[in-house]
PDB file of N, CA and C in Angstrom:
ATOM      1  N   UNK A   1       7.705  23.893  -7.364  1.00  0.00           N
ATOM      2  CA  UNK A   1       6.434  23.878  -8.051  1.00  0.00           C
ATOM      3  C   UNK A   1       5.556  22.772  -7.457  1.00  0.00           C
ATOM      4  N   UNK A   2       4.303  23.205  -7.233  1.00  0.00           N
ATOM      5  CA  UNK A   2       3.554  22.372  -6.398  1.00  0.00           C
ATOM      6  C   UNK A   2       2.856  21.638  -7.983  1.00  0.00           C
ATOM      7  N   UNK A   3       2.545  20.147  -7.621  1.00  0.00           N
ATOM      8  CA  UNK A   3       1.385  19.846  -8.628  1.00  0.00           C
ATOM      9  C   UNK A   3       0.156  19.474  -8.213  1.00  0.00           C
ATOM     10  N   UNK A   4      -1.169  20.230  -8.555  1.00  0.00           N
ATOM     11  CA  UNK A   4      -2.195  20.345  -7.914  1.00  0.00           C
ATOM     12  C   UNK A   4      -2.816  18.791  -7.964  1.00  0.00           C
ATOM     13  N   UNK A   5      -2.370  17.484  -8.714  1.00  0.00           N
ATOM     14  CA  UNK A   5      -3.089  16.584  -8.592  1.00  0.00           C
ATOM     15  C   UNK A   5      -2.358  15.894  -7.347  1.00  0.00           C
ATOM     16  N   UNK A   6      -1.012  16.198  -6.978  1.00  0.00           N
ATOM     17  CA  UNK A   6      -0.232  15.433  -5.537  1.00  0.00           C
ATOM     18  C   UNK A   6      -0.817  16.109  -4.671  1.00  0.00           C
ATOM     19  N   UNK A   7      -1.116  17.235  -4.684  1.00  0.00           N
ATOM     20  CA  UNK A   7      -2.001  18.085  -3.704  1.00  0.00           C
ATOM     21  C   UNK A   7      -2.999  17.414  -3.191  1.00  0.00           C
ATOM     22  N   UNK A   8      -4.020  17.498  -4.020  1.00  0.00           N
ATOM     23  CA  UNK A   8      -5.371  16.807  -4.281  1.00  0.00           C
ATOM     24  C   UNK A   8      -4.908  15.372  -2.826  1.00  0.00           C
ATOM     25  N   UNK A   9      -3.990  14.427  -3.826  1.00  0.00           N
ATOM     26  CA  UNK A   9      -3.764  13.327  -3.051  1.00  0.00           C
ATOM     27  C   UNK A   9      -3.164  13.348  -1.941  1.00  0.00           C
ATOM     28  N   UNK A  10      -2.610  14.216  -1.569  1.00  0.00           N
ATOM     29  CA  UNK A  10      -2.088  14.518  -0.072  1.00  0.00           C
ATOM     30  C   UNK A  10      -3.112  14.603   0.818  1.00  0.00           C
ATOM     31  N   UNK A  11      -4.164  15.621   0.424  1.00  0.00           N
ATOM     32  CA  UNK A  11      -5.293  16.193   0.796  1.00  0.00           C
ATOM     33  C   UNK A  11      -6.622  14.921   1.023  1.00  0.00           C
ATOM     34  N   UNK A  12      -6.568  14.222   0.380  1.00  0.00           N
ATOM     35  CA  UNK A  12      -7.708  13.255   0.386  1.00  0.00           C
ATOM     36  C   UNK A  12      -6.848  11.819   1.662  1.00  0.00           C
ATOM     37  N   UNK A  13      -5.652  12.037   1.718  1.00  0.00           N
ATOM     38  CA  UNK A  13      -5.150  10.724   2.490  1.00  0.00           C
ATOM     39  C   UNK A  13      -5.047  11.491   3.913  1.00  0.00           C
ATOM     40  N   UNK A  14      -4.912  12.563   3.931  1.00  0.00           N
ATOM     41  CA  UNK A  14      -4.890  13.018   5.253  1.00  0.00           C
ATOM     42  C   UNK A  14      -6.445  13.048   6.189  1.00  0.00           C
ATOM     43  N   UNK A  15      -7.334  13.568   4.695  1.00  0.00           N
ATOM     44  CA  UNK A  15      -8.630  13.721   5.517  1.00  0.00           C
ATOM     45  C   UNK A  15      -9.162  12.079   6.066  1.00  0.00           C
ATOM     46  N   UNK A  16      -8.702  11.064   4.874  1.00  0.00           N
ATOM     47  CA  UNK A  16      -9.054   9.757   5.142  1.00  0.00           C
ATOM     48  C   UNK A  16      -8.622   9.374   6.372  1.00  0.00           C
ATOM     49  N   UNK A  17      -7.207   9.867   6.761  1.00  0.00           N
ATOM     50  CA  UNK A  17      -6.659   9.432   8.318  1.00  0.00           C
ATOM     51  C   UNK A  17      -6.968  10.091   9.301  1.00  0.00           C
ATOM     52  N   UNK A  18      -7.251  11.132   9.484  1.00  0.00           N
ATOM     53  CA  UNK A  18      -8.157  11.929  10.396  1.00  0.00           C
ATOM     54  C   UNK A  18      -9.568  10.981  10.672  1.00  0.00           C
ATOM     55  N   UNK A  19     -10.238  10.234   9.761  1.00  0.00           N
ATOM     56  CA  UNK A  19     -11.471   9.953   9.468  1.00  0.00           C
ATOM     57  C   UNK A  19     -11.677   8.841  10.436  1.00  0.00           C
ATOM     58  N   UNK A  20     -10.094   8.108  10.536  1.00  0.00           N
ATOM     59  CA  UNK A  20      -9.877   6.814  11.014  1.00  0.00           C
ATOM     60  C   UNK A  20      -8.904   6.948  12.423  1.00  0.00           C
ATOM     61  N   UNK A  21      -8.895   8.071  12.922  1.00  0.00           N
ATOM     62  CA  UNK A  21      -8.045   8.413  14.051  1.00  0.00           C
ATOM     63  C   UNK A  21      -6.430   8.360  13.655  1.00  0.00           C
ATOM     64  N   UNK A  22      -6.063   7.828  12.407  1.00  0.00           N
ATOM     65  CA  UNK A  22      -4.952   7.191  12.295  1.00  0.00           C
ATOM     66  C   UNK A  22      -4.849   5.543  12.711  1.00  0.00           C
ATOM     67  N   UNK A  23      -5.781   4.619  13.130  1.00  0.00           N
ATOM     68  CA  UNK A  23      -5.533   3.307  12.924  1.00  0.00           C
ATOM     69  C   UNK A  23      -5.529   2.785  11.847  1.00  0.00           C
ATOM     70  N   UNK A  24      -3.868   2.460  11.585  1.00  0.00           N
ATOM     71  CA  UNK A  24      -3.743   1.724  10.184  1.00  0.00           C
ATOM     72  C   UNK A  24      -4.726   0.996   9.782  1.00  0.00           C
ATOM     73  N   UNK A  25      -5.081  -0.273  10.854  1.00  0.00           N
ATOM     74  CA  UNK A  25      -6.031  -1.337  10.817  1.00  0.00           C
ATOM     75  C   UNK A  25      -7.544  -0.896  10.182  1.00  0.00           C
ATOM     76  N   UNK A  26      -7.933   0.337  10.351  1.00  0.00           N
ATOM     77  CA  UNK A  26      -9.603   0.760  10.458  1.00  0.00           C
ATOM     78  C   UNK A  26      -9.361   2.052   9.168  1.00  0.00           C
ATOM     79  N   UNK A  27      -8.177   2.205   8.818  1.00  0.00           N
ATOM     80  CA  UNK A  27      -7.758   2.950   7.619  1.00  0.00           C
ATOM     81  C   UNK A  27      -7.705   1.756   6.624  1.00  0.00           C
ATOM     82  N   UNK A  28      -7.583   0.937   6.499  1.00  0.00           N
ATOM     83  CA  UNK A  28      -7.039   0.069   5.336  1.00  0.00           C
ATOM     84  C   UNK A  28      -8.424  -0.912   5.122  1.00  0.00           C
ATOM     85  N   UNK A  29      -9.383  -0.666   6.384  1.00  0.00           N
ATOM     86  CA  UNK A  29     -10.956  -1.833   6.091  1.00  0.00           C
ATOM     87  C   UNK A  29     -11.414  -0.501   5.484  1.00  0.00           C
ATOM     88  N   UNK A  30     -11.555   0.335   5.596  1.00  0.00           N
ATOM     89  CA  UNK A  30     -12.166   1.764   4.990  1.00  0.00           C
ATOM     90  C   UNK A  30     -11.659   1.775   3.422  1.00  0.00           C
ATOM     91  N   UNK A  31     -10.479   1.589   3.182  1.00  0.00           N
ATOM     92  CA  UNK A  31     -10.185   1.511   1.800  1.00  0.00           C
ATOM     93  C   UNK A  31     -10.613   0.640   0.871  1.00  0.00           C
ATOM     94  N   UNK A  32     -10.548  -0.802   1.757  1.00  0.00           N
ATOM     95  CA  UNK A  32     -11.281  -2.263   1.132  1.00  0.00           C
ATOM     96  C   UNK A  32     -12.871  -2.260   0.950  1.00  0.00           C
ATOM     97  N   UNK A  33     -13.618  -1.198   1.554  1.00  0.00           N
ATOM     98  CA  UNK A  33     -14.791  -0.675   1.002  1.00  0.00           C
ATOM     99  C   UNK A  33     -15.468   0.099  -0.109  1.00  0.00           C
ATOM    100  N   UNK A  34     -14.200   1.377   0.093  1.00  0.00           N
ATOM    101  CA  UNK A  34     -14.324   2.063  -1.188  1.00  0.00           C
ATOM    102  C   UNK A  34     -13.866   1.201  -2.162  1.00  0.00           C
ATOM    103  N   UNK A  35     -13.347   0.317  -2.218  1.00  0.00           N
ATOM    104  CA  UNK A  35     -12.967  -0.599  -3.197  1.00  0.00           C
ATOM    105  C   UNK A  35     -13.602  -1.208  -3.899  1.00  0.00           C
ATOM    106  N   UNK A  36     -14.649  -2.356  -2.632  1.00  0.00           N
ATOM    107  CA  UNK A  36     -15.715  -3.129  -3.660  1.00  0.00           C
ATOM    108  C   UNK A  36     -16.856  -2.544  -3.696  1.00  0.00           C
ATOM    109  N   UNK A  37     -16.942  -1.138  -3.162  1.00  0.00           N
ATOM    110  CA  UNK A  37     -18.256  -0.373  -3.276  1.00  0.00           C
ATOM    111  C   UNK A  37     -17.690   0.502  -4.551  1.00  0.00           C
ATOM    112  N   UNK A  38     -16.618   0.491  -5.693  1.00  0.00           N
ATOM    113  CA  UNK A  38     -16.945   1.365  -6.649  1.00  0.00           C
ATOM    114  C   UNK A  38     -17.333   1.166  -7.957  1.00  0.00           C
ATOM    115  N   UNK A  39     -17.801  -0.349  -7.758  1.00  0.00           N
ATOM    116  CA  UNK A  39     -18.141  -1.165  -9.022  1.00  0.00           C
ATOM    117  C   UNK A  39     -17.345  -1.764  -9.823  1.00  0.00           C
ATOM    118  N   UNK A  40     -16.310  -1.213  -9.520  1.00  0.00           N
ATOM    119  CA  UNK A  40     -14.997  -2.015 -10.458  1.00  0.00           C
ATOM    120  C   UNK A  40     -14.185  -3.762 -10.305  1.00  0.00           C
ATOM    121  N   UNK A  41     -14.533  -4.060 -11.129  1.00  0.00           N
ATOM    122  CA  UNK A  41     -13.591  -5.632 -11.065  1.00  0.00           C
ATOM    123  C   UNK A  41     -12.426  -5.520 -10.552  1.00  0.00           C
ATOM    124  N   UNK A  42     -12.120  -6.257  -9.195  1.00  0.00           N
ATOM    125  CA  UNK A  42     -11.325  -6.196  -8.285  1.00  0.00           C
ATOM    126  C   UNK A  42     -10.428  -8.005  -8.576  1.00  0.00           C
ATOM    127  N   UNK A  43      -8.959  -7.573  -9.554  1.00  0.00           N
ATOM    128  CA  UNK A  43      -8.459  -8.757  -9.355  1.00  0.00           C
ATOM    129  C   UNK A  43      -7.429  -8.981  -8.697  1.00  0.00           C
ATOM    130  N   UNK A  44      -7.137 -10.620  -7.939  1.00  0.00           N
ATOM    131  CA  UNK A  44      -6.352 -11.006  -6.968  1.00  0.00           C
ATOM    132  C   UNK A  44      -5.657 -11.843  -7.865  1.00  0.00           C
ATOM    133  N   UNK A  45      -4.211 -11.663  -7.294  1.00  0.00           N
ATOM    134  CA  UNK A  45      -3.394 -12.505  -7.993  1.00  0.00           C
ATOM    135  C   UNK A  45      -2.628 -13.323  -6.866  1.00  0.00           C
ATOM    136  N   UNK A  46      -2.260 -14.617  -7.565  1.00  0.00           N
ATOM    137  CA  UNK A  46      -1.442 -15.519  -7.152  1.00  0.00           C
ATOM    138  C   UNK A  46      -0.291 -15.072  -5.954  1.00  0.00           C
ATOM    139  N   UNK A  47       0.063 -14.911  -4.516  1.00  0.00           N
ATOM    140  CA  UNK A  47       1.256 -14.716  -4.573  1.00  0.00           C
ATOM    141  C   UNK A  47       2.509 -14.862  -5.346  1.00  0.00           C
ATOM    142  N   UNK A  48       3.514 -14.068  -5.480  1.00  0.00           N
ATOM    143  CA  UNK A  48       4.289 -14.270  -6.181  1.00  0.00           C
ATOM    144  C   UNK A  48       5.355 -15.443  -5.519  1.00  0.00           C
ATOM    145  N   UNK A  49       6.203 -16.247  -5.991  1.00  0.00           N
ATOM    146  CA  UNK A  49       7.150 -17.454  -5.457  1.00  0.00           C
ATOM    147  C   UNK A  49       8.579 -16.680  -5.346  1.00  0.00           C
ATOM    148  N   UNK A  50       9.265 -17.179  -4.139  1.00  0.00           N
ATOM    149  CA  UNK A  50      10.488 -16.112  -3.752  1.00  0.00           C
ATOM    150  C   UNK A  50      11.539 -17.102  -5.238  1.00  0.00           C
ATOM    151  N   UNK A  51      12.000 -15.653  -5.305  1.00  0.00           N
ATOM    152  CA  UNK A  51      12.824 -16.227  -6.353  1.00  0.00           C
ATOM    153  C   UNK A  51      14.532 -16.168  -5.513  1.00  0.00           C
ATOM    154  N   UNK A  52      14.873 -17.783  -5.614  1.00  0.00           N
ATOM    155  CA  UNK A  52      16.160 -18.046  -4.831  1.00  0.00           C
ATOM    156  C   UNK A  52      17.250 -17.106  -5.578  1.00  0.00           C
ATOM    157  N   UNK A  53      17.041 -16.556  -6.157  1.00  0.00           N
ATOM    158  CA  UNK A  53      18.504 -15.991  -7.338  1.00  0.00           C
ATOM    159  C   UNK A  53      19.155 -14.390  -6.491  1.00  0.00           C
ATOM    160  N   UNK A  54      17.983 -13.873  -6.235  1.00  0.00           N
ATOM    161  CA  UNK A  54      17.896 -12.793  -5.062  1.00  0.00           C
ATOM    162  C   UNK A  54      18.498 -12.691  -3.616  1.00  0.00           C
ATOM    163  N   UNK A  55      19.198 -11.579  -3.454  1.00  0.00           N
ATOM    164  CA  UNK A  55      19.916 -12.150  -2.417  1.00  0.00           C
ATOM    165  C   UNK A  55      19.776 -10.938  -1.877  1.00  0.00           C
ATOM    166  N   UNK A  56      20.081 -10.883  -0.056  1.00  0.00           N
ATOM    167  CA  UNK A  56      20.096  -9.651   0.313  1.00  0.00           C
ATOM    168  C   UNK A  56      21.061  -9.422   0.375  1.00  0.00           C
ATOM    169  N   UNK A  57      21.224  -7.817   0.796  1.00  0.00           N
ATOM    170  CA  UNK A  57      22.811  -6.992   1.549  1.00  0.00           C
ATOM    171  C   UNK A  57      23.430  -7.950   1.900  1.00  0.00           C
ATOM    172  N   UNK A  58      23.023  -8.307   3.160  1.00  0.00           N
ATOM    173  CA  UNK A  58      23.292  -9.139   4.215  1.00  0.00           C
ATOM    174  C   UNK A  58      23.755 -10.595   3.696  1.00  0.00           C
ATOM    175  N   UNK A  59      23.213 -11.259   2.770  1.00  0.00           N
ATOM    176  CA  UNK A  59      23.925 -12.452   2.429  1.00  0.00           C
ATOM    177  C   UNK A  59      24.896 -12.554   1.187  1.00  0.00           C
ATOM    178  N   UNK A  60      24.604 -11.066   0.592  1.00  0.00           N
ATOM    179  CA  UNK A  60      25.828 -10.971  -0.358  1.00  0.00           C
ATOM    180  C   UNK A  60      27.282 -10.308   0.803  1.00  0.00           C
ATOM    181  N   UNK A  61      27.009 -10.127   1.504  1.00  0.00           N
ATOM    182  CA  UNK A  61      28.029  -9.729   2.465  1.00  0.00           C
ATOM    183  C   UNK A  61      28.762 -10.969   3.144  1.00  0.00           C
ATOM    184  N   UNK A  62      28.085 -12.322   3.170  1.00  0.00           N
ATOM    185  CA  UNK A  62      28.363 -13.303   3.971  1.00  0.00           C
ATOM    186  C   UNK A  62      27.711 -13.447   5.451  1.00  0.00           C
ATOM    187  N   UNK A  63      26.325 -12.702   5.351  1.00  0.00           N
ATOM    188  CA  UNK A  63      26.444 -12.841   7.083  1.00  0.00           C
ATOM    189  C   UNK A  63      24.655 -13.318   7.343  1.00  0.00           C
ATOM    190  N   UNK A  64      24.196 -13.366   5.836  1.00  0.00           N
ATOM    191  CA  UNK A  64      23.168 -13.884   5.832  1.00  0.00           C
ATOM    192  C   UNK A  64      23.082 -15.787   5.041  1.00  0.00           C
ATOM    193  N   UNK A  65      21.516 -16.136   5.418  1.00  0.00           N
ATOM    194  CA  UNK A  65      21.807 -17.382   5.484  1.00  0.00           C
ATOM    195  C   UNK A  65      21.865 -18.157   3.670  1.00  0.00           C
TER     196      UNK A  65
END
């Protein structure tokens, strides 16, 4: 079963990358336009702080640092 609103969004990201040759770089300043060109309050948050408690694969395995 298709759902016509993933459609929709398939459809609008493809035409957007066509639009932009496919350069990520000139795809993603194109988005940061439609962005502050749609009137909406645009908020930035704090990076988030790595939380030491987190661990990867790799160092729960022993082979990370």
């Amino acid at each position: 079963m298709k759902d016509p609103i993933v459609e929709d969004v398939r459809k609008y990201r493809k035409e957007h990358t066509q639009k932009f040759k496919g350069k990520l770089s000139e795809i993603c300043a194109g988005l940061r336009r439609i962005q502050e060109n749609s009137g909406h309050r645009i908020v930035r948050l704090a990076p988030r702080k790595k939380d030491r408690a987190v661990q990867t694969t790799a160092q729960r395995r022993g082979r990370g640092r």
